[in-house]
N, C-alpha and C. Protein backbone atom coordinates (compact mmCIF):
# COMPACT_ATOMS: atom_id res chain seq x y z
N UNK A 1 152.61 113.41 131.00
CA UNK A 1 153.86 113.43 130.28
C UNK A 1 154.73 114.54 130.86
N UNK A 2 156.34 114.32 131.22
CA UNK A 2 157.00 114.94 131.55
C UNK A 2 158.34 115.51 130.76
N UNK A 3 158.85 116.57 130.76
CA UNK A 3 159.93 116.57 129.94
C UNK A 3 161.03 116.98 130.75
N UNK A 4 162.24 116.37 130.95
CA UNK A 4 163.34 116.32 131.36
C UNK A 4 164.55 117.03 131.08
N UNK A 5 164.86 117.91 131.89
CA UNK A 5 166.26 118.37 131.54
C UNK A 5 167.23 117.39 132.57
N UNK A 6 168.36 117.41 131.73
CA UNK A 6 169.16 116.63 132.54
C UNK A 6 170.80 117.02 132.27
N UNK A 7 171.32 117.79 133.28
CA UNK A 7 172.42 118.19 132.75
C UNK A 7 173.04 117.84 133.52
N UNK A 8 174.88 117.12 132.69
CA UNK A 8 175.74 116.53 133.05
C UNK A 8 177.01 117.13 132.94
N UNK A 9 178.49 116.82 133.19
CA UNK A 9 179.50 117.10 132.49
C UNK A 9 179.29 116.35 131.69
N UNK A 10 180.15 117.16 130.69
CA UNK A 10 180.57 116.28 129.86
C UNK A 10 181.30 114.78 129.89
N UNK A 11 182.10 114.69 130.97
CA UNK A 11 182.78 113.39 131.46
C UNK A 11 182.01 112.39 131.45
N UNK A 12 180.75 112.61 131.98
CA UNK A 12 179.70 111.30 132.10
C UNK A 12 178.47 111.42 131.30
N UNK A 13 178.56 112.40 129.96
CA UNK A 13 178.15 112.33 129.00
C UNK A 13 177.47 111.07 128.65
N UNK A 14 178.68 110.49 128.16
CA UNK A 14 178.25 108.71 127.46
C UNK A 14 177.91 107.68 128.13
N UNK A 15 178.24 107.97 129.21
CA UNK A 15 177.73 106.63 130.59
C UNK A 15 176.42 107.17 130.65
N UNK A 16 175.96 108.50 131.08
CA UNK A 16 174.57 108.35 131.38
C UNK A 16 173.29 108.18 129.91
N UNK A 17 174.02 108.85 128.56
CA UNK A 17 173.24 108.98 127.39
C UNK A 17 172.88 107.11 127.29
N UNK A 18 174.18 105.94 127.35
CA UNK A 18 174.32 104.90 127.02
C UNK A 18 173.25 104.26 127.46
N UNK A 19 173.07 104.26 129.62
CA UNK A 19 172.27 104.06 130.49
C UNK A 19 170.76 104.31 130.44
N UNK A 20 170.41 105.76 129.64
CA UNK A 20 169.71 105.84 129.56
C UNK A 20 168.73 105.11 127.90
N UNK A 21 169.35 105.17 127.26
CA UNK A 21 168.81 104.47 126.01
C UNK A 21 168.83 102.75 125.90
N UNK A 22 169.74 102.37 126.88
CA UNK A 22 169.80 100.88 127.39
C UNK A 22 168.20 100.92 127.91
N UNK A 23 167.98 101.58 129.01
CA UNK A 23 166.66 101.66 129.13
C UNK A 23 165.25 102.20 128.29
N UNK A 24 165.37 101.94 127.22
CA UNK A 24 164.44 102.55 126.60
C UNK A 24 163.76 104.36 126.79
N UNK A 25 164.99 105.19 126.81
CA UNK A 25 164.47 106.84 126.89
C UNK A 25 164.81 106.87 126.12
N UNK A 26 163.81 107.66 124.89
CA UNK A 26 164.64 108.25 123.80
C UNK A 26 165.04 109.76 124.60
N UNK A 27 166.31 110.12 124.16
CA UNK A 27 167.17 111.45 124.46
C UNK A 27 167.33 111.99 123.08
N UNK A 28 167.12 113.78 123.57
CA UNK A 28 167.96 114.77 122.51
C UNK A 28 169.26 115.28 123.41
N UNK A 29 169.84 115.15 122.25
CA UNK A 29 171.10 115.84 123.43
C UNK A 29 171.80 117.20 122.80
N UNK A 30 171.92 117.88 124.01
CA UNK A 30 172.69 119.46 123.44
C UNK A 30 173.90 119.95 124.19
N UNK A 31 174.99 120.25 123.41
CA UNK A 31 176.51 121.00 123.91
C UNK A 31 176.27 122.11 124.39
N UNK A 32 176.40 122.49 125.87
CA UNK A 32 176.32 123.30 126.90
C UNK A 32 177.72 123.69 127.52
N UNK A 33 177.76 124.79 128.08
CA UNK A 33 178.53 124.90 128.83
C UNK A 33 178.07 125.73 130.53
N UNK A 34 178.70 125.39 131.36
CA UNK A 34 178.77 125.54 132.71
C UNK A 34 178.72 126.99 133.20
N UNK A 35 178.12 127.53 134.00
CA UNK A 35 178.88 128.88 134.57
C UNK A 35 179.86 129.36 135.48
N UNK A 36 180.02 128.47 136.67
CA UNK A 36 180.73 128.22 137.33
C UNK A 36 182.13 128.66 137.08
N UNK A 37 182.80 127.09 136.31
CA UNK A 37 183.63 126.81 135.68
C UNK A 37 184.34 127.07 134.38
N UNK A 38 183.00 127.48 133.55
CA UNK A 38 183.05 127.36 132.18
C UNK A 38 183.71 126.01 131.66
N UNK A 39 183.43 125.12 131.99
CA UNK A 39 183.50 123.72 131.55
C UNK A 39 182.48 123.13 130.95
N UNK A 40 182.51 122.41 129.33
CA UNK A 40 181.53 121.88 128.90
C UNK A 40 180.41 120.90 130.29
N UNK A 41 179.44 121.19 129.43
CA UNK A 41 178.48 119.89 130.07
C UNK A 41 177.65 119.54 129.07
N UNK A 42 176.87 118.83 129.23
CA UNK A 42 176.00 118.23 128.24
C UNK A 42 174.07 118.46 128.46
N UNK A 43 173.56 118.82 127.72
CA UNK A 43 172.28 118.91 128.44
C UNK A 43 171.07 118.04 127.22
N UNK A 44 170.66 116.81 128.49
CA UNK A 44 170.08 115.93 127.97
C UNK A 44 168.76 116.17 127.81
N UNK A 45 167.66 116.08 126.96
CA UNK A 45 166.32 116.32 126.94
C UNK A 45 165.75 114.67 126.66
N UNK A 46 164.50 114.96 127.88
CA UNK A 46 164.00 113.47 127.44
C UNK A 46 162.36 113.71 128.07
N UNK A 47 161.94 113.38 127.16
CA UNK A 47 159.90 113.26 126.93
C UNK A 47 159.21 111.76 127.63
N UNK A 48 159.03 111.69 128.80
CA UNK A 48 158.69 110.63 129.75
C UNK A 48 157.10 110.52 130.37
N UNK A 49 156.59 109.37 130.39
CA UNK A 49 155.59 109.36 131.22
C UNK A 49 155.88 109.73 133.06
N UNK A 50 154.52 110.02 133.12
CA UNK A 50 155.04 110.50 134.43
C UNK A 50 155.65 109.49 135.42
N UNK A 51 155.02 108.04 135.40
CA UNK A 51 155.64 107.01 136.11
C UNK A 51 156.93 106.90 136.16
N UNK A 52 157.39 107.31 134.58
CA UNK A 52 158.80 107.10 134.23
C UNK A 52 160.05 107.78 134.91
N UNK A 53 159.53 109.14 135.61
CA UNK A 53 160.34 109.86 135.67
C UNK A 53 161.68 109.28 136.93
N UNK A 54 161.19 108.56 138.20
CA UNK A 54 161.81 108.19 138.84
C UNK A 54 163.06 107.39 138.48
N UNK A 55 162.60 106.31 138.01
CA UNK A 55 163.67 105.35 136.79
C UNK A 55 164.42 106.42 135.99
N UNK A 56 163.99 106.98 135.35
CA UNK A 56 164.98 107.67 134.89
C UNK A 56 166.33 108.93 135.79
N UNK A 57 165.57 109.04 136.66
CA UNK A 57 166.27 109.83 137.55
C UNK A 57 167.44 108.91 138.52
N UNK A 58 167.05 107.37 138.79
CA UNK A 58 167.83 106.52 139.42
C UNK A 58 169.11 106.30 138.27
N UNK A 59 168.67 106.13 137.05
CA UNK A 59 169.77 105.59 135.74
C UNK A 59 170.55 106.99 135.81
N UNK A 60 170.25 108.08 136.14
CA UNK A 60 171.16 109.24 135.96
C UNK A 60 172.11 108.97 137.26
N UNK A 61 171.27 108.95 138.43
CA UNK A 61 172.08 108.73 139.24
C UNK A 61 173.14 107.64 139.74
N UNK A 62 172.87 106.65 139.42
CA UNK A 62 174.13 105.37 138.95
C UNK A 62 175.31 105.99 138.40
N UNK A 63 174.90 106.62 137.43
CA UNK A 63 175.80 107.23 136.32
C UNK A 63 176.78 108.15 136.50
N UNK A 64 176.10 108.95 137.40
CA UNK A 64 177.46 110.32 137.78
C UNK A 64 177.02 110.62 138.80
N UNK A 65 176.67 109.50 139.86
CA UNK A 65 176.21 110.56 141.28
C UNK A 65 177.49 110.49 142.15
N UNK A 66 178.33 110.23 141.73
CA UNK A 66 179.87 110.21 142.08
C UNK A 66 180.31 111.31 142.11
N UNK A 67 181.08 112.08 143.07
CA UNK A 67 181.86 113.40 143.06
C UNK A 67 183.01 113.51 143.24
N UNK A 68 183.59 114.80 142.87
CA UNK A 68 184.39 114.56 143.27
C UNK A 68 185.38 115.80 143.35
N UNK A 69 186.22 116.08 144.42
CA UNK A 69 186.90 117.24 144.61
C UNK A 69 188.24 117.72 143.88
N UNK A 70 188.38 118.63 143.21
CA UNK A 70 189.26 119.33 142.31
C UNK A 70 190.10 120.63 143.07
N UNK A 71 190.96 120.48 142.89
CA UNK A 71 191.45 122.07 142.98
C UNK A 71 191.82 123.30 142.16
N UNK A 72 190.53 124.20 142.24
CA UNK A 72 190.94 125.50 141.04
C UNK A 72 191.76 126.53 141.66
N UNK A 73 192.21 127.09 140.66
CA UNK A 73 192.91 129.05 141.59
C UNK A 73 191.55 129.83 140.79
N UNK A 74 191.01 130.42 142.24
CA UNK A 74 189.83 131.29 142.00
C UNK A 74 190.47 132.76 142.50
N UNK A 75 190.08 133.40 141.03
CA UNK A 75 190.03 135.05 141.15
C UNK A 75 190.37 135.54 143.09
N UNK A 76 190.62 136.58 143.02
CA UNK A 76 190.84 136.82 144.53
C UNK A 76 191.33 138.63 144.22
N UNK A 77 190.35 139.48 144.23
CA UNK A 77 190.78 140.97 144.01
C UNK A 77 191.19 141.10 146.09
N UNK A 78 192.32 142.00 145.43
CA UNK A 78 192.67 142.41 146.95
C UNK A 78 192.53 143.76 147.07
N UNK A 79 192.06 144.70 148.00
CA UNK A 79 192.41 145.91 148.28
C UNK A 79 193.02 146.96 148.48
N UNK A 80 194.54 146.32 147.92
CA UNK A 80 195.63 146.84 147.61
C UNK A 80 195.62 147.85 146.24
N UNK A 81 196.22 148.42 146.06
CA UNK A 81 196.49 149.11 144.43
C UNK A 81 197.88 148.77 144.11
N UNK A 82 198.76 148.32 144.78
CA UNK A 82 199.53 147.54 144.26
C UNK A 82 199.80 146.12 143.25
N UNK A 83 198.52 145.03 144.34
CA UNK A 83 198.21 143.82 143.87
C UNK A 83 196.84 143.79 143.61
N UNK A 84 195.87 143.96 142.16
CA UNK A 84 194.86 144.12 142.27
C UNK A 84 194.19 142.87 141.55
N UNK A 85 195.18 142.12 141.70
CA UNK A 85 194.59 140.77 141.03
C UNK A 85 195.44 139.13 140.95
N UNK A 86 194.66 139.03 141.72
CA UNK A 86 195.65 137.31 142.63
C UNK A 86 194.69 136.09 142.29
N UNK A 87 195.59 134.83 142.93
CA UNK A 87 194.27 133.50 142.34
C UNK A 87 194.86 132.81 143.76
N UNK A 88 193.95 132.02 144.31
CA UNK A 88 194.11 131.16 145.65
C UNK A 88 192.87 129.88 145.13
N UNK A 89 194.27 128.81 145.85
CA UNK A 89 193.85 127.47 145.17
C UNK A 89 192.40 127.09 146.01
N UNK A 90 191.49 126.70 145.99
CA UNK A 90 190.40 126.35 146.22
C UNK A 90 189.86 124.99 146.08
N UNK A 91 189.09 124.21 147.31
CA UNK A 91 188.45 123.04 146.50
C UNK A 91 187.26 123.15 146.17
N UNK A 92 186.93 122.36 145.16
CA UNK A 92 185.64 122.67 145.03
C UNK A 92 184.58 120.88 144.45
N UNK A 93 183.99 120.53 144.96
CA UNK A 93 183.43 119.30 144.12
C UNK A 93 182.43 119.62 143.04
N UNK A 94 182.55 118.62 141.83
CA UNK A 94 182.21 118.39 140.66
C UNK A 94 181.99 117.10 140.82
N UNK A 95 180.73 117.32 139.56
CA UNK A 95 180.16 115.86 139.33
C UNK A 95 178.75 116.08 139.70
N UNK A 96 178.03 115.03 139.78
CA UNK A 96 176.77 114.96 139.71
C UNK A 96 176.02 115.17 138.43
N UNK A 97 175.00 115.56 138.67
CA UNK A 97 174.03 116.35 137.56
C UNK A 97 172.72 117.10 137.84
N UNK A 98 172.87 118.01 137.37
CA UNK A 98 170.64 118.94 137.53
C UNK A 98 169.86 118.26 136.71
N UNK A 99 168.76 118.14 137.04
CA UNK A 99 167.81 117.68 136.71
C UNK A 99 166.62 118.55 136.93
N UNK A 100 165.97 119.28 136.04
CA UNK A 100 164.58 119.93 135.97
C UNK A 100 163.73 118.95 135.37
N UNK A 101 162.20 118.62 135.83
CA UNK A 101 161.36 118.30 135.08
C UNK A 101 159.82 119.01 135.33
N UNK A 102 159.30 118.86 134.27
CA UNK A 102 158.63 120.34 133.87
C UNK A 102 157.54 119.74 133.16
N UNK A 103 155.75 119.94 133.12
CA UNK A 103 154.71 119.52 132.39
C UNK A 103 155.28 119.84 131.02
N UNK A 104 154.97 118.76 130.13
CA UNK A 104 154.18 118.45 128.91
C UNK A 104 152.78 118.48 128.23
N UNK A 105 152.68 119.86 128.09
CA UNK A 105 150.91 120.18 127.11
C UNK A 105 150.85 119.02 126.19
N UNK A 106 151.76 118.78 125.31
CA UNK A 106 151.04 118.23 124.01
C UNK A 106 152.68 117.51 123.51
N UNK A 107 152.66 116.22 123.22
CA UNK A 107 154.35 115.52 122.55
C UNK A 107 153.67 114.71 121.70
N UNK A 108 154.46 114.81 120.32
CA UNK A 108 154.27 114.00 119.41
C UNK A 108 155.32 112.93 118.96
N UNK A 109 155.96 112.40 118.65
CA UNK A 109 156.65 111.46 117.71
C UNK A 109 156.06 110.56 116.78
N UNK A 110 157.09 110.74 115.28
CA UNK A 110 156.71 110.17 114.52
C UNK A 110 157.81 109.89 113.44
């Protein structure tokens, strides 16, 4: 038995939670946020046989393995004492999702 972290944006939240319960995973799901960005994400928990884990990792990936490039203004300290605090536009891609999976000692449901 395996237990699954699976963290998403929030954007593809409901496509992958949907995908995945279409397929028979039961999911817990928890409101996260990002460090990066500080942009919500979503972090999915799911209790799998070990066979299972692949399938479940393909249904995530259908789901948001799509990316895609944004442009932020990221911090930018300069060495000046004049200007000690500027922002320069940056790309950066978003999307996807992490995925940890990690032994299961002992799972119950009931």
């Amino acid at each position: 038995m395996k237990l699954m972290y699976i963290i998403v944006r929030q954007d593809n939240e409901e496509d992958v939670t949907t995908a995945l319960i279409k397929k028979n995973f039961r999911i817990t799901k928890l409101s996260t946020s990002g460090g990066f960005l500080k942009k919500g994400n979503t972090t999915l928990m799911s209790c799998v046989e070990d066979n299972e884990v692949d399938e479940a990792i393909k249904v995530v990936k259908e789901e948001c393995g799509k990316r895609k490039n944004i442009t932020v203004n990221m911090p930018l300290t300069l060495p000046s004492t004049a200007i000690s605090y500027s922002t320069v536009p940056t790309n950066i891609e978003i999307g996807g999702a992490t995925i940890i999976v990690t032994d299961v000692a002992k799972f119950e449901h009931f």
